[in-house]
N, C-alpha and C. Protein backbone atom coordinates (compact mmCIF):
# COMPACT_ATOMS: atom_id res chain seq x y z
N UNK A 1 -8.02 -17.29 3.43
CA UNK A 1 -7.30 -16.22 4.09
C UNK A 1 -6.21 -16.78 5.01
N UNK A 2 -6.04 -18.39 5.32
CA UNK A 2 -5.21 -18.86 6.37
C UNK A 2 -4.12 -18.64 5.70
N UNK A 3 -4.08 -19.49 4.59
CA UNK A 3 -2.51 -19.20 3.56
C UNK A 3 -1.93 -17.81 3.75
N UNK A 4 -2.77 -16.57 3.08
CA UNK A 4 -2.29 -15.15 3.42
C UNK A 4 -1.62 -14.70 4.33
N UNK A 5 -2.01 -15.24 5.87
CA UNK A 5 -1.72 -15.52 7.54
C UNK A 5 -0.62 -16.23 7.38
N UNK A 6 -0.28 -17.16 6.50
CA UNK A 6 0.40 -17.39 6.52
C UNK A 6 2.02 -17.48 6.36
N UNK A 7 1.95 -16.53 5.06
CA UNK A 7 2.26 -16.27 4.22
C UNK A 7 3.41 -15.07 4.73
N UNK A 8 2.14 -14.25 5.39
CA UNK A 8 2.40 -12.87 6.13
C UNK A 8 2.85 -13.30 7.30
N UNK A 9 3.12 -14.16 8.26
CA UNK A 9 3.43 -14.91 9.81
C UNK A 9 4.92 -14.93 9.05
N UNK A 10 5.43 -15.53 7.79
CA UNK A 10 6.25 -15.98 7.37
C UNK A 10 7.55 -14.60 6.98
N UNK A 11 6.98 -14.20 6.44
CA UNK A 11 7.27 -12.95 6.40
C UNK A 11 7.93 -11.85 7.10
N UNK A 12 7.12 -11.61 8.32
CA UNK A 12 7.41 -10.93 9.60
C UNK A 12 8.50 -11.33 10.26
N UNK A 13 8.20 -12.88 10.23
CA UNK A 13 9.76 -13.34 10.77
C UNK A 13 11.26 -13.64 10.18
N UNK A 14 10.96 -13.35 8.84
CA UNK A 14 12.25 -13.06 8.16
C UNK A 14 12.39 -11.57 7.74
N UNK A 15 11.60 -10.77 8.55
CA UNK A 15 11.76 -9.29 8.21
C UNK A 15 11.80 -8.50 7.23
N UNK A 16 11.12 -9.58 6.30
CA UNK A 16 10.68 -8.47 5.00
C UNK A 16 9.10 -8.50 4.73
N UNK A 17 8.37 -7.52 3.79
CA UNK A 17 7.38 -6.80 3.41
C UNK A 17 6.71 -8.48 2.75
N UNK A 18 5.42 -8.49 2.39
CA UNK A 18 4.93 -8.92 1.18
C UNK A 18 5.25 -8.61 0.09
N UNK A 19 5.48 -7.74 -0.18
CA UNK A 19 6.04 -6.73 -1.17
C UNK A 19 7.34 -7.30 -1.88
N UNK A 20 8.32 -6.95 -0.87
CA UNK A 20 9.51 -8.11 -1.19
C UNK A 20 9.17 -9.01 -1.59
N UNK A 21 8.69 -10.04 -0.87
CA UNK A 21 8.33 -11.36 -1.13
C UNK A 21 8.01 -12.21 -2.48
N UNK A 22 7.25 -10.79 -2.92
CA UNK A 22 6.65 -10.60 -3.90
C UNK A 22 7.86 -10.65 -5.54
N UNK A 23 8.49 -9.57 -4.88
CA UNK A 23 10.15 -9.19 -5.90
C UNK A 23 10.59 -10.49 -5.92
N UNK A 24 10.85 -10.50 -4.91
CA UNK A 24 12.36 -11.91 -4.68
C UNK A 24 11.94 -12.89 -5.59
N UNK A 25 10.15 -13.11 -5.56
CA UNK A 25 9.98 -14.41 -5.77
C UNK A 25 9.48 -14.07 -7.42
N UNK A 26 9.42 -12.95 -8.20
CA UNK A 26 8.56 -13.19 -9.15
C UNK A 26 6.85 -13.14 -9.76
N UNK A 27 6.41 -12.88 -8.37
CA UNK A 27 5.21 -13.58 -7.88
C UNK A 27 4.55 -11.82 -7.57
N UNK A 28 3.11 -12.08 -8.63
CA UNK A 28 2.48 -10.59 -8.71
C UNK A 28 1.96 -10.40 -7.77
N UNK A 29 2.28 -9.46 -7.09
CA UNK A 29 1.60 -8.70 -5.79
C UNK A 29 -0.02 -8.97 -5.58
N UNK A 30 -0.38 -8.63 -7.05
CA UNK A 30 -2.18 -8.32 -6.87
C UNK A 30 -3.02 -10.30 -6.85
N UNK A 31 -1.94 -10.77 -7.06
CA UNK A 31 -2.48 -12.42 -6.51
C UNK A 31 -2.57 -12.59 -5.24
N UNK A 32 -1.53 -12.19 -4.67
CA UNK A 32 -1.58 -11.92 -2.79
C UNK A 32 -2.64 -10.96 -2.61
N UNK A 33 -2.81 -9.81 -3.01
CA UNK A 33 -3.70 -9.03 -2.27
C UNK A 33 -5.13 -9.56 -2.60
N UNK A 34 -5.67 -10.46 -3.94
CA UNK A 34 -6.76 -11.29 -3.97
C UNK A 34 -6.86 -11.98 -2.97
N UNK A 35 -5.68 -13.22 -2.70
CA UNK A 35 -5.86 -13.55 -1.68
C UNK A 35 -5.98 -13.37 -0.27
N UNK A 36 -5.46 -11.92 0.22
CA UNK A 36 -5.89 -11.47 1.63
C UNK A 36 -7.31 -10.78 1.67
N UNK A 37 -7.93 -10.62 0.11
CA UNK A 37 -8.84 -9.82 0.29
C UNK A 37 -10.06 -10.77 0.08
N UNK A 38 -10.31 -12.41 0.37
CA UNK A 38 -10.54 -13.24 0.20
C UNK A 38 -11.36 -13.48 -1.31
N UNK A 39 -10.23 -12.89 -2.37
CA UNK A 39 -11.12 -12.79 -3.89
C UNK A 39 -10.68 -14.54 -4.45
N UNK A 40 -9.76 -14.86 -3.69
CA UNK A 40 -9.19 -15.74 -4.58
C UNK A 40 -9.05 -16.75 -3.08
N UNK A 41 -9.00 -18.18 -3.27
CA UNK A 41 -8.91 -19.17 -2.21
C UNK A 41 -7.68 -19.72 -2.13
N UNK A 42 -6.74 -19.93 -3.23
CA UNK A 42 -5.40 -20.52 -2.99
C UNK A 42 -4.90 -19.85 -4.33
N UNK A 43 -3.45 -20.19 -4.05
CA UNK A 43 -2.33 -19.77 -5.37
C UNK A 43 -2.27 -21.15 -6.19
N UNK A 44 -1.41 -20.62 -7.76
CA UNK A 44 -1.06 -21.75 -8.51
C UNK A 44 -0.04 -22.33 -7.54
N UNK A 45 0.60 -23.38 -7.93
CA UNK A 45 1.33 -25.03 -7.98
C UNK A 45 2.52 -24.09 -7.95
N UNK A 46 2.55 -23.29 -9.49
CA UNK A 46 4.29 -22.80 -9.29
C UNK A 46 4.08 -21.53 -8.48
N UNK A 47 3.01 -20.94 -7.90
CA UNK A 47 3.46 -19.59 -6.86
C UNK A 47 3.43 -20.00 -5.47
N UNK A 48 2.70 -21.31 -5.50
CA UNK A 48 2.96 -21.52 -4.08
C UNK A 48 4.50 -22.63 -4.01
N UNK A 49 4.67 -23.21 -5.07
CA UNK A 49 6.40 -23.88 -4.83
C UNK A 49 7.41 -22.30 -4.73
N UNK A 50 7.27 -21.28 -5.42
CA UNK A 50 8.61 -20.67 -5.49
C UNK A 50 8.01 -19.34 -3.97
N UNK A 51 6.89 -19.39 -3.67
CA UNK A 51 7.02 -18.60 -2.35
C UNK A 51 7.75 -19.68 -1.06
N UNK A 52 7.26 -21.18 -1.23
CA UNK A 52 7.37 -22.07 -0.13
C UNK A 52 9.28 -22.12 -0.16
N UNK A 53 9.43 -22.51 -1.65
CA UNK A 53 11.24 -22.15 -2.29
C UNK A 53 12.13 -21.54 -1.38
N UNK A 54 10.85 -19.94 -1.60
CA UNK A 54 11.89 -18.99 -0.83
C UNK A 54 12.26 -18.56 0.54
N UNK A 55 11.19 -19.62 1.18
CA UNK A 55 11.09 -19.65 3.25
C UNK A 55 12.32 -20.76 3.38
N UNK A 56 11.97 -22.01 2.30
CA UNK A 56 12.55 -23.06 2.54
C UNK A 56 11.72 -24.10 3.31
N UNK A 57 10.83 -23.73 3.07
CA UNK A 57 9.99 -24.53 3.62
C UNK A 57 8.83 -25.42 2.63
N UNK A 58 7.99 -26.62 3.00
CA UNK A 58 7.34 -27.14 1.92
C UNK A 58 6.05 -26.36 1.63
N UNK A 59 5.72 -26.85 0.52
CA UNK A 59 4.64 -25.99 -0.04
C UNK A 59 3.21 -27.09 1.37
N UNK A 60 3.23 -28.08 1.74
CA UNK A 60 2.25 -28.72 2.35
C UNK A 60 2.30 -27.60 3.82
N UNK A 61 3.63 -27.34 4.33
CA UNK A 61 4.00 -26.80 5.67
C UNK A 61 3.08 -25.42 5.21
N UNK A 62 3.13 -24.53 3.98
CA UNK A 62 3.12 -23.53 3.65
C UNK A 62 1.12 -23.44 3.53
N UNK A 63 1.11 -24.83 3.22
CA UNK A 63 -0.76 -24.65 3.06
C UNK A 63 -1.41 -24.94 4.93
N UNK A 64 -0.41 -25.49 5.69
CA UNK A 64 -0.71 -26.02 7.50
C UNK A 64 -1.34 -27.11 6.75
N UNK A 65 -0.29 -27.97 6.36
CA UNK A 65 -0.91 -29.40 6.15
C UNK A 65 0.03 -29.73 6.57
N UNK A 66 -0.31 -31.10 7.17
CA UNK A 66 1.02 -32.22 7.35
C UNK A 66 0.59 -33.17 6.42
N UNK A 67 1.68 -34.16 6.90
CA UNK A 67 2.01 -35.18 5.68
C UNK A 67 0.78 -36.35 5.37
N UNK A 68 0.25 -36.43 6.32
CA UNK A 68 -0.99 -37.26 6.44
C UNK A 68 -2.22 -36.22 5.89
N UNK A 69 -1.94 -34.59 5.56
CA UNK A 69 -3.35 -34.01 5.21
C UNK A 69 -4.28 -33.38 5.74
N UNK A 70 -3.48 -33.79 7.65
CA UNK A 70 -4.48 -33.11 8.34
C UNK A 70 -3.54 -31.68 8.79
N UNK A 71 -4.66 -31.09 9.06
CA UNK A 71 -4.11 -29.11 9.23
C UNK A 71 -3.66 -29.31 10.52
N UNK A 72 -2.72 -28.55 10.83
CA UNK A 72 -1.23 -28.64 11.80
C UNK A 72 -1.62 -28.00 12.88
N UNK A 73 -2.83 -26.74 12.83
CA UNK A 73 -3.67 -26.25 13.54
C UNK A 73 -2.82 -25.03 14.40
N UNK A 74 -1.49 -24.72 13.65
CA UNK A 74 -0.21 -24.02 14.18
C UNK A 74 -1.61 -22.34 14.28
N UNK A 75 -1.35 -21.98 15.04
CA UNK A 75 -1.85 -20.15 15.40
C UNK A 75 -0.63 -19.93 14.67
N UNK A 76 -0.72 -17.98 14.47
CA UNK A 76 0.39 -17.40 14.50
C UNK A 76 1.32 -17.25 15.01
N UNK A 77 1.00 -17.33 16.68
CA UNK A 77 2.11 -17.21 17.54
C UNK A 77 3.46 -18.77 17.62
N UNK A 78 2.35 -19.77 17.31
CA UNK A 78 3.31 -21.10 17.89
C UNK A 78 4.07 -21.10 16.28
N UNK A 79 2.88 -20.34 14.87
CA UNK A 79 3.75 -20.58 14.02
C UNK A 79 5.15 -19.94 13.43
N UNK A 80 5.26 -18.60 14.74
CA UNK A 80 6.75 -17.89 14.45
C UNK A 80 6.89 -18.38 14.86
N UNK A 81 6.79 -18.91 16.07
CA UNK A 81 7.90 -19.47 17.39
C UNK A 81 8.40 -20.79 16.63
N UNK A 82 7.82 -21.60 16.21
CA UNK A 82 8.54 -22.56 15.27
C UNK A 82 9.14 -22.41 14.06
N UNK A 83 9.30 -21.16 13.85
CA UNK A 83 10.55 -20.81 12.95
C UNK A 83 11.53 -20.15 13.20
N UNK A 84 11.37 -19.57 14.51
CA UNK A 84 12.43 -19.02 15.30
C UNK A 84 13.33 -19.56 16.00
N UNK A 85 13.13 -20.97 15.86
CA UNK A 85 13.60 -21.89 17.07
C UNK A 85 14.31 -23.14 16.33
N UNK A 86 14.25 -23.24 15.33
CA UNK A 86 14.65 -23.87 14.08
C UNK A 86 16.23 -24.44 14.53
N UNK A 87 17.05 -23.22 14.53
CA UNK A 87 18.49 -23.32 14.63
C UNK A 87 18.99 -23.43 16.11
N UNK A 88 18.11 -23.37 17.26
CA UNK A 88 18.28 -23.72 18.46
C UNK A 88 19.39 -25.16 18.28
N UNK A 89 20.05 -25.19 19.64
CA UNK A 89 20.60 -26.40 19.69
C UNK A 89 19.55 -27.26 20.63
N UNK A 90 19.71 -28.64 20.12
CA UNK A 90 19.14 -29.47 21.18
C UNK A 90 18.68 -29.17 22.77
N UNK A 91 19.76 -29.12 23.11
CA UNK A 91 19.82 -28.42 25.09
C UNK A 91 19.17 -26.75 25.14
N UNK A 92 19.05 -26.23 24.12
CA UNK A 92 18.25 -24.72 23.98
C UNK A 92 16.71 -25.45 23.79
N UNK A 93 16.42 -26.09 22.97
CA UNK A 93 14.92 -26.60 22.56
C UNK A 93 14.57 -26.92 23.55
N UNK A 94 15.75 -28.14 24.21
CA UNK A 94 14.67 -28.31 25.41
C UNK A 94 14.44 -27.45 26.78
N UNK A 95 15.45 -26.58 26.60
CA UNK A 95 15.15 -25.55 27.77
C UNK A 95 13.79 -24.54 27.48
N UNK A 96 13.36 -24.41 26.32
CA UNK A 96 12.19 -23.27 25.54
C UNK A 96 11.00 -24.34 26.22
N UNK A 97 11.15 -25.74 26.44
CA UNK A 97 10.03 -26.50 26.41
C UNK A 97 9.66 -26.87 27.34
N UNK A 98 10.68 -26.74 28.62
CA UNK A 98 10.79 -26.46 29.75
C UNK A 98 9.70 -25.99 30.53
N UNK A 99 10.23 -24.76 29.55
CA UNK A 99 9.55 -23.47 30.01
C UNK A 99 8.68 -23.12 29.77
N UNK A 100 8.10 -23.81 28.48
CA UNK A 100 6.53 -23.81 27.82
C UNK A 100 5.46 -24.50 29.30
N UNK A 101 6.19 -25.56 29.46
CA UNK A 101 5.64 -26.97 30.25
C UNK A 101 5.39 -26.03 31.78
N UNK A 102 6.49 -25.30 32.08
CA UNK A 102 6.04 -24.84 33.74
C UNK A 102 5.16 -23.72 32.98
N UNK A 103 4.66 -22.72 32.37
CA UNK A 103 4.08 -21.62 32.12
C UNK A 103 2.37 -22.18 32.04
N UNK A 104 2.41 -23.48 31.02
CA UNK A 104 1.76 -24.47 31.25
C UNK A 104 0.76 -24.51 32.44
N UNK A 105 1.83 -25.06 33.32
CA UNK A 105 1.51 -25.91 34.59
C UNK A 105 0.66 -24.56 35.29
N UNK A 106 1.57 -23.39 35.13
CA UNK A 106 1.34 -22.41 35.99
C UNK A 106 0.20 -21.98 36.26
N UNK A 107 -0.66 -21.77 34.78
CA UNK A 107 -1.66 -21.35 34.17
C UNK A 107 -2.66 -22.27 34.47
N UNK A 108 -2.19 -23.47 34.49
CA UNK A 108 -3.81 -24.70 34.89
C UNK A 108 -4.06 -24.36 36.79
N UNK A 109 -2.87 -23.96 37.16
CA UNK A 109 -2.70 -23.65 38.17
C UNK A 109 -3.79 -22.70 39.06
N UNK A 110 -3.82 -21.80 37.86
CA UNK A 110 -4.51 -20.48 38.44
C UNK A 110 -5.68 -20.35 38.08
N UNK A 111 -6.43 -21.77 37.48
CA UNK A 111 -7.93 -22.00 36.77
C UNK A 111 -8.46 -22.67 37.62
């Protein structure tokens, strides 16, 4: 069901449906809804290359693997925010991280 989460995280932030996703890519709807409905555990090779295709992103990024294999452990939230932040400039990134770091601080603060 993480992929699905995933899938759907991915989605939301380029502002289209599953549904779409679905069109754009070729890719039968009722394979996704197996998979959110946990009937099915992963997609084929070519539905997960031409969904990953169509984010632009890798099919490993697309399973929360990194390159070594281990899971990236991204939530939903850090995993829009790292696609939202993509086209930031340098001096923007580091101002977001800034601000991560005092919100951070703030919070250990008040524990």
């Amino acid at each position: 069901m993480k992929l699905y989460q995933t899938i759907e995280t991915l989605c939301a932030a380029h502002g289209i449906t599953v549904t779409q996703l679905c069109r754009d890519c070729g890719v039968s709807r009722s394979s996704l809804t197996d998979l959110k409905m946990g009937r099915k555990q992963s997609l084929s090779a070519q539905t997960l290359s031409r969904i990953a295709g169509y984010f632009s992103v890798s099919v490993d990024s697309l399973l929360g693997v990194d390159t070594a294999g281990d899971t990236l452990g991204f939530d939903d939230f850090s995993y829009a925010l790292f696609h939202e932040t993509k086209e930031l400039t340098p001096e923007n990134k580091e101002k977001l991280l800034e601000m991560a770091r005092f919100f951070r601080d703030q919070q250990a603060k008040g524990n």
